[in-house]
C-alpha atoms as a PDB file:
ATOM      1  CA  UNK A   1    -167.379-190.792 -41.955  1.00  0.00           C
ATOM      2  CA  UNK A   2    -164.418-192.147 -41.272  1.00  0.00           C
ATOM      3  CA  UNK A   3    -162.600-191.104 -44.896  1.00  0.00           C
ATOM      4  CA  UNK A   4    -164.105-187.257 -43.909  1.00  0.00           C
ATOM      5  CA  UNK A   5    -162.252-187.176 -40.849  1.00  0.00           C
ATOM      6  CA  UNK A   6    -159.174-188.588 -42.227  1.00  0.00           C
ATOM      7  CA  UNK A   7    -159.077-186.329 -44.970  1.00  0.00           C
ATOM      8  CA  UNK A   8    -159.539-183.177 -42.935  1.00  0.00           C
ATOM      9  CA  UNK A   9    -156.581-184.404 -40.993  1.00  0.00           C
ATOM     10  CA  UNK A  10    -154.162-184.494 -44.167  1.00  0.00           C
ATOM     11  CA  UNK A  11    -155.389-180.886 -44.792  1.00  0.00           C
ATOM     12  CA  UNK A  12    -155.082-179.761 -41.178  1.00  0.00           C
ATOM     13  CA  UNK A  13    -150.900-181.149 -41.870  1.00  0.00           C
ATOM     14  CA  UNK A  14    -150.374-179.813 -45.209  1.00  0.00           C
ATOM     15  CA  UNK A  15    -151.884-176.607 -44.029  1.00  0.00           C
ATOM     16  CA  UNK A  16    -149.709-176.567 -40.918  1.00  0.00           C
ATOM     17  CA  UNK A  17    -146.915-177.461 -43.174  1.00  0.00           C
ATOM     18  CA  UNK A  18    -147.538-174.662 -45.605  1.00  0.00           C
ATOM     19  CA  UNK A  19    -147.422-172.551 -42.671  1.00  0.00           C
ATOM     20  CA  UNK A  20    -144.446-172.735 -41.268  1.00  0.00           C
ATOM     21  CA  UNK A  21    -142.316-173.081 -44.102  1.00  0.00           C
ATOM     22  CA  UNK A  22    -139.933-169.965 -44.859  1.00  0.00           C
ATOM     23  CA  UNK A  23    -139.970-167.731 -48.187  1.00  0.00           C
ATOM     24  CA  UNK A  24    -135.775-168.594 -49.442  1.00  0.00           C
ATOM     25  CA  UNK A  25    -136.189-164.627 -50.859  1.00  0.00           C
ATOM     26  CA  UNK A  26    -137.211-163.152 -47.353  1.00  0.00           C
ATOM     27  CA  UNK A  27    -133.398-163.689 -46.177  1.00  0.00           C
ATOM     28  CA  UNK A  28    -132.836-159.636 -45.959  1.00  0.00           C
ATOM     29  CA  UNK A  29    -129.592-158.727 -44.014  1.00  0.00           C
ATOM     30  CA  UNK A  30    -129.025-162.570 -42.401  1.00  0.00           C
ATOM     31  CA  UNK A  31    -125.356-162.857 -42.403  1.00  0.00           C
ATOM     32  CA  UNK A  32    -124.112-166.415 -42.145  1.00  0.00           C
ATOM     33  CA  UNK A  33    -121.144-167.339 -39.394  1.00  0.00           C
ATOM     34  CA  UNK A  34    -118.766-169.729 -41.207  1.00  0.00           C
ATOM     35  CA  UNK A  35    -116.220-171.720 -39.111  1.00  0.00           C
ATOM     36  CA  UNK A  36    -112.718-169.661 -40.048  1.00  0.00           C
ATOM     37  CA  UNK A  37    -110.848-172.746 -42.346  1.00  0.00           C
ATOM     38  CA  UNK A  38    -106.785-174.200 -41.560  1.00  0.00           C
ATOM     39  CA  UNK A  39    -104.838-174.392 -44.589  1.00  0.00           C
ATOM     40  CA  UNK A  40    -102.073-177.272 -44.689  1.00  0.00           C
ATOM     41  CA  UNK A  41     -99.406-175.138 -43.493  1.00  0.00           C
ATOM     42  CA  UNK A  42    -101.681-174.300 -40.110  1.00  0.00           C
ATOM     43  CA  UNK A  43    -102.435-171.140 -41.228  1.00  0.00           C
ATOM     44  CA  UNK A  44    -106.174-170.062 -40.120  1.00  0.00           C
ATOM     45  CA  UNK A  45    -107.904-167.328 -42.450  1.00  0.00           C
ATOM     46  CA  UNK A  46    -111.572-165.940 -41.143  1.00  0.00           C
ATOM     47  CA  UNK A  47    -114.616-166.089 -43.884  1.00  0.00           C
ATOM     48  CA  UNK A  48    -114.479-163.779 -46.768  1.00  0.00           C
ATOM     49  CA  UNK A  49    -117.410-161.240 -45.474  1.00  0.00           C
ATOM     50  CA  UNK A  50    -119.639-159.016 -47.629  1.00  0.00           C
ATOM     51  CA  UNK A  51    -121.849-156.274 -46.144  1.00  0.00           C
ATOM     52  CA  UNK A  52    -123.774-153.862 -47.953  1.00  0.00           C
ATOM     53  CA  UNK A  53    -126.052-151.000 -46.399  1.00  0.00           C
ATOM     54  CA  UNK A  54    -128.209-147.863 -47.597  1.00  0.00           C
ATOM     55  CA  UNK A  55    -128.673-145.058 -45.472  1.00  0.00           C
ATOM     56  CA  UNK A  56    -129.323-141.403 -45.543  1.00  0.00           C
ATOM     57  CA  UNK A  57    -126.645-138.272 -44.816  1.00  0.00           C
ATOM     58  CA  UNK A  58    -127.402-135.021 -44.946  1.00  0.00           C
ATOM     59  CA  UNK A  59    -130.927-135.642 -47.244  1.00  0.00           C
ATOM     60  CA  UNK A  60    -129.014-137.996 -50.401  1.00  0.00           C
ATOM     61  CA  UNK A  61    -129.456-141.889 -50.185  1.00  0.00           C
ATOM     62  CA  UNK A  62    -125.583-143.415 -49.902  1.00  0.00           C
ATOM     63  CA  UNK A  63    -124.442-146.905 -50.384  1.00  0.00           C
ATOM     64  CA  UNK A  64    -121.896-148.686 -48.550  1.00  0.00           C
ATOM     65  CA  UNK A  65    -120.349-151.951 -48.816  1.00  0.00           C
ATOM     66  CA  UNK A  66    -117.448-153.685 -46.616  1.00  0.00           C
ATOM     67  CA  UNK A  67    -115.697-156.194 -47.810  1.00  0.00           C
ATOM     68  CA  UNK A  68    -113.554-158.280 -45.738  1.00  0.00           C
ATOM     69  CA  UNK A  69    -110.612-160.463 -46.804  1.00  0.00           C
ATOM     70  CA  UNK A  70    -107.877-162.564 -46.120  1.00  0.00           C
ATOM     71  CA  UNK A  71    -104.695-161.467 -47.129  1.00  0.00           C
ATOM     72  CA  UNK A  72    -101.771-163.773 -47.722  1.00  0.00           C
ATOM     73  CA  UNK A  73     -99.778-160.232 -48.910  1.00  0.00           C
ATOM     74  CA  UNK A  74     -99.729-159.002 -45.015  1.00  0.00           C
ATOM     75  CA  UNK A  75     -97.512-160.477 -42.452  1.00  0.00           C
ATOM     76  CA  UNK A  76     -98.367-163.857 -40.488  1.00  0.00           C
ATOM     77  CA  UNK A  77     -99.738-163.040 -37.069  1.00  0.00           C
ATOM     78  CA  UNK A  78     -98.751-165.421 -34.343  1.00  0.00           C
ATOM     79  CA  UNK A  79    -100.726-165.699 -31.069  1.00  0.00           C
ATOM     80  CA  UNK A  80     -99.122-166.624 -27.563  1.00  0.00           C
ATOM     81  CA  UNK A  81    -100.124-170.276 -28.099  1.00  0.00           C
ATOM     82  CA  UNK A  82     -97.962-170.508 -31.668  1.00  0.00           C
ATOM     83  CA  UNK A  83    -100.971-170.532 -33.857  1.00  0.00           C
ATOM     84  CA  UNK A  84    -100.622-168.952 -36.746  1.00  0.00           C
ATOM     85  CA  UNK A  85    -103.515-166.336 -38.637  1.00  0.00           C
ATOM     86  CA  UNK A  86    -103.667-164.666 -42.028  1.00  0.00           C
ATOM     87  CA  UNK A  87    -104.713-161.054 -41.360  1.00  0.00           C
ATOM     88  CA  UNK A  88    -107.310-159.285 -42.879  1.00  0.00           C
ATOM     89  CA  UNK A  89    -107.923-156.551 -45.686  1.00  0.00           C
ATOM     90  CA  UNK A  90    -111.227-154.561 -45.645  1.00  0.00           C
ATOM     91  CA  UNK A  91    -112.034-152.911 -48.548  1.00  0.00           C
ATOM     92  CA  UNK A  92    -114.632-149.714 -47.775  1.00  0.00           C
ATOM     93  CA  UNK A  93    -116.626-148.225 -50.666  1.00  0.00           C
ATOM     94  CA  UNK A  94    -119.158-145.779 -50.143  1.00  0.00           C
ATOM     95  CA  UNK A  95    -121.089-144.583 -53.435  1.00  0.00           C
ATOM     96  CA  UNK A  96    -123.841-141.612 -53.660  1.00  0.00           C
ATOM     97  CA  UNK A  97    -125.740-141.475 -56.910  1.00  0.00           C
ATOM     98  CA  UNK A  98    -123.673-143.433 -59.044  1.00  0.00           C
ATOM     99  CA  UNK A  99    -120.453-141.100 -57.584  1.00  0.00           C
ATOM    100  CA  UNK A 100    -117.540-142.802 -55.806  1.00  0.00           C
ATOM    101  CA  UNK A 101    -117.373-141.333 -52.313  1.00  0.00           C
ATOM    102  CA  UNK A 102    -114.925-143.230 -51.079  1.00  0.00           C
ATOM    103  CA  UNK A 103    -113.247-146.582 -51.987  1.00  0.00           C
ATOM    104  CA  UNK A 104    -109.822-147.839 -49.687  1.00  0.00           C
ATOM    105  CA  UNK A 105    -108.176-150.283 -48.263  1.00  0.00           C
ATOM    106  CA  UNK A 106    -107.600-150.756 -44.645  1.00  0.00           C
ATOM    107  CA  UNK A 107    -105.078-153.075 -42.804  1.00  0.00           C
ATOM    108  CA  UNK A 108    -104.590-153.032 -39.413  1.00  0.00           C
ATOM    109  CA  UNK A 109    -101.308-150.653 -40.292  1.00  0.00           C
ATOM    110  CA  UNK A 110    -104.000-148.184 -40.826  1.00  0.00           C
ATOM    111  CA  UNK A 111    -104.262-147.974 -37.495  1.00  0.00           C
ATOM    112  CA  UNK A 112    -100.698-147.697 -35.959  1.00  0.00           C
ATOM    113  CA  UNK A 113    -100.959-144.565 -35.163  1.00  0.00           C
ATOM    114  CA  UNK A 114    -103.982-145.087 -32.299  1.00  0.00           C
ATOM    115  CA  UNK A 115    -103.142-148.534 -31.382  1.00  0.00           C
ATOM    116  CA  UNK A 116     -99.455-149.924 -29.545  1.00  0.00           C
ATOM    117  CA  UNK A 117     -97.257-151.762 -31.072  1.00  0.00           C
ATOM    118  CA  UNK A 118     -97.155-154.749 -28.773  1.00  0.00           C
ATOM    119  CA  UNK A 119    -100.520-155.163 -29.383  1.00  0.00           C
ATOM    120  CA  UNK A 120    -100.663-154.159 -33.077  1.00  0.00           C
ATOM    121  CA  UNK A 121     -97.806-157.388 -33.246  1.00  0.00           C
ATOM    122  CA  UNK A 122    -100.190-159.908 -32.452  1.00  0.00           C
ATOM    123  CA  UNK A 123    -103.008-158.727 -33.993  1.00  0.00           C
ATOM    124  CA  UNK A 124    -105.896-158.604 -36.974  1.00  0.00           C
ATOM    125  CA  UNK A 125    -107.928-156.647 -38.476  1.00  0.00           C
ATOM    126  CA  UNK A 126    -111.235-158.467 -37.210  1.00  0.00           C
ATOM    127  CA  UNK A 127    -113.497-155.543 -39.130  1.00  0.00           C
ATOM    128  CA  UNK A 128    -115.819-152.622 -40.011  1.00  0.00           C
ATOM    129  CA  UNK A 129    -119.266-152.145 -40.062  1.00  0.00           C
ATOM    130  CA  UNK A 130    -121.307-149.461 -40.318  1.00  0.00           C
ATOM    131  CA  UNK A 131    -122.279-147.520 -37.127  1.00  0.00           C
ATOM    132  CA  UNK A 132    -124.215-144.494 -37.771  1.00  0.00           C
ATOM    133  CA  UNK A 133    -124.339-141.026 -39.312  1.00  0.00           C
ATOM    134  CA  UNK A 134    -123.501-137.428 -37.223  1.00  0.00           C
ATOM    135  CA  UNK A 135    -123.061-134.190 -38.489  1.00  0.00           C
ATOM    136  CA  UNK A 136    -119.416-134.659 -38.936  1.00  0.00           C
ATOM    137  CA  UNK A 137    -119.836-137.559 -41.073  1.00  0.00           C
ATOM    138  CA  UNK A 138    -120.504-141.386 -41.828  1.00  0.00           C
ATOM    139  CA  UNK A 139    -119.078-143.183 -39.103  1.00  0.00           C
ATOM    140  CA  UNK A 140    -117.879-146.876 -38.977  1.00  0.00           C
ATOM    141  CA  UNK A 141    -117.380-149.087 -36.051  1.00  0.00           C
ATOM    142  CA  UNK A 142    -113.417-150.940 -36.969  1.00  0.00           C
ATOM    143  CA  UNK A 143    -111.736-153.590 -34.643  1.00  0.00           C
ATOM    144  CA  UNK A 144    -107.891-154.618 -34.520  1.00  0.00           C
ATOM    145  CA  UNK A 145    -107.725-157.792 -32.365  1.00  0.00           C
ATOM    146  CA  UNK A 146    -105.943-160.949 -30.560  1.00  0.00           C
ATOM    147  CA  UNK A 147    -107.364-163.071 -32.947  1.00  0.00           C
ATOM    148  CA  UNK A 148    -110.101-165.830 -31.893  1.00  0.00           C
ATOM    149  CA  UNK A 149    -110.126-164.085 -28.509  1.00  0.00           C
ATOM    150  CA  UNK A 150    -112.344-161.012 -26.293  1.00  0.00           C
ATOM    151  CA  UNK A 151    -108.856-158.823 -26.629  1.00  0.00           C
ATOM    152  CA  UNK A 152    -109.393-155.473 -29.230  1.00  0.00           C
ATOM    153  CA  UNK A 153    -109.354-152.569 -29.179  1.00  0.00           C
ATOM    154  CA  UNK A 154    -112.615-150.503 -30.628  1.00  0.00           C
ATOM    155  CA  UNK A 155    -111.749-147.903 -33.441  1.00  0.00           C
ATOM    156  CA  UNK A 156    -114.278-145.750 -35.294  1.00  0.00           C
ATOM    157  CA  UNK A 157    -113.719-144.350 -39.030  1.00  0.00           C
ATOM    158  CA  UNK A 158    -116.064-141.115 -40.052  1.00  0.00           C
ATOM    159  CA  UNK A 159    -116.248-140.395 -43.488  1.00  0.00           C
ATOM    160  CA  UNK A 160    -117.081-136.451 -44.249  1.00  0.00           C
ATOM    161  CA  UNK A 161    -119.364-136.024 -46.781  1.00  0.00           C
ATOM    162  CA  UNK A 162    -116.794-135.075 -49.515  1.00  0.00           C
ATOM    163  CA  UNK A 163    -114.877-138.409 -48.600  1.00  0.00           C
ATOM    164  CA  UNK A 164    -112.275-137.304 -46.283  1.00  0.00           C
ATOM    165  CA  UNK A 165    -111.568-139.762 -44.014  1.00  0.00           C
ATOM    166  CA  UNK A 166    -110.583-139.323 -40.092  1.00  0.00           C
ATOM    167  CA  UNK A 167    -109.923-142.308 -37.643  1.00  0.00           C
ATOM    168  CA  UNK A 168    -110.217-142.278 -33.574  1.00  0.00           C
ATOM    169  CA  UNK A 169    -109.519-144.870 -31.142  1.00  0.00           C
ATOM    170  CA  UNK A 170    -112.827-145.498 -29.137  1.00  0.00           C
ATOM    171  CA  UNK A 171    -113.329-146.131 -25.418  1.00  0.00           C
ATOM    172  CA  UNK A 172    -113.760-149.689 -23.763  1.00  0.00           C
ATOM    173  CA  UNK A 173    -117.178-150.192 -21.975  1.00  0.00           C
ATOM    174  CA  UNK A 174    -114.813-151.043 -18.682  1.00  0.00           C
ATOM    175  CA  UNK A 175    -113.164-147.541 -19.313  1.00  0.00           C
ATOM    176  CA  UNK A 176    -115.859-145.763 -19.270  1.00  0.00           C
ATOM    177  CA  UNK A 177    -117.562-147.528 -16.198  1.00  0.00           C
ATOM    178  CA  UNK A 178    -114.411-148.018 -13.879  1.00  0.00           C
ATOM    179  CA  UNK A 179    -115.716-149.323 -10.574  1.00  0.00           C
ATOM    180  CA  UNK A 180    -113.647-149.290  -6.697  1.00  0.00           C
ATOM    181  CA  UNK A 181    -112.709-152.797  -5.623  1.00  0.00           C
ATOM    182  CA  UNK A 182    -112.516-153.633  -2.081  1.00  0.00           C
END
């Protein structure tokens, strides 16, 4: 009796085990966050991200994937503090059937025509993701900012469905919901 119960005990744990174990192919859209690395010279450089989404515009499937980079061709950004960041590259490329949509480059000098020049001197290109589609186009979400810091500024990039591409500055949440202080 005593083997029975001990036995139905080891199956009750592998079962349990079984259970809550994890399928390593189920990992979908996880995206890992990676500590940015400090080469010898102090200079800090974020993760090399890749992001890749489907979606549907104006009835044709579309794929897009972003691509961000460090790169050591774009001037050194240096905080307040003296610390001293490799900005970024992000590389867009949105395909539709096999057919290249679009496929650029963006640095944060993209964007120095919505964002000032104070703030575009200490500054990176943090990134780009994709937001969501409207009848005007394929819009991405884009962020210049103090780097390792709250401080950016929110951009948005729509893509038209021929691949012409227009760029806004978007409102801050505190803009848009000012509130009277006593």
């Amino acid at each position: 009796m005593r083997n029975v119960f001990y036995f139905w005990i080891c199956i009750a744990m592998w079962l349990l085990s079984a259970c809550s174990s994890q399928k390593k192919e189920d990992r979908g859209d996880i995206q890992v966050l990676m500590k940015d690395s400090v080469d010898a010279n102090g200079l800090q450089r974020m993760q090399i991200s890749d992001s890749k989404t489907s979606f549907t515009y104006k009835g044709k499937e579309y794929q897009s994937s972003v691509v961000r980079r460090p790169d050591d061709s774009l001037p050194v950004v240096i905080n307040e503090q003296g610390d001293k960041f490799v900005d970024n590259s992000i590389t867009l490329r949105i395909t539709s059937g096999g057919k290249s949509i679009v496929d650029k480059v963006f640095t944060k000098e993209s964007f120095a025509s919505l964002v000032d020049a104070k703030f575009m001197k200490h500054s990176i290109l943090e990134g780009l993701v994709y937001d969501k589609t409207t009848p005007q186009g394929i819009v991405y979400a884009a962020s210049v900012c103090y780097p390792q810091s709250d401080l950016y500024i929110p951009l948005s990039i729509t893509v038209s469905a021929d691949g012409r591409i227009s760029l806004a500055k978007e409102e801050l949440l505190e803009d848009l919901h000012e509130t009277d202080s006593i």
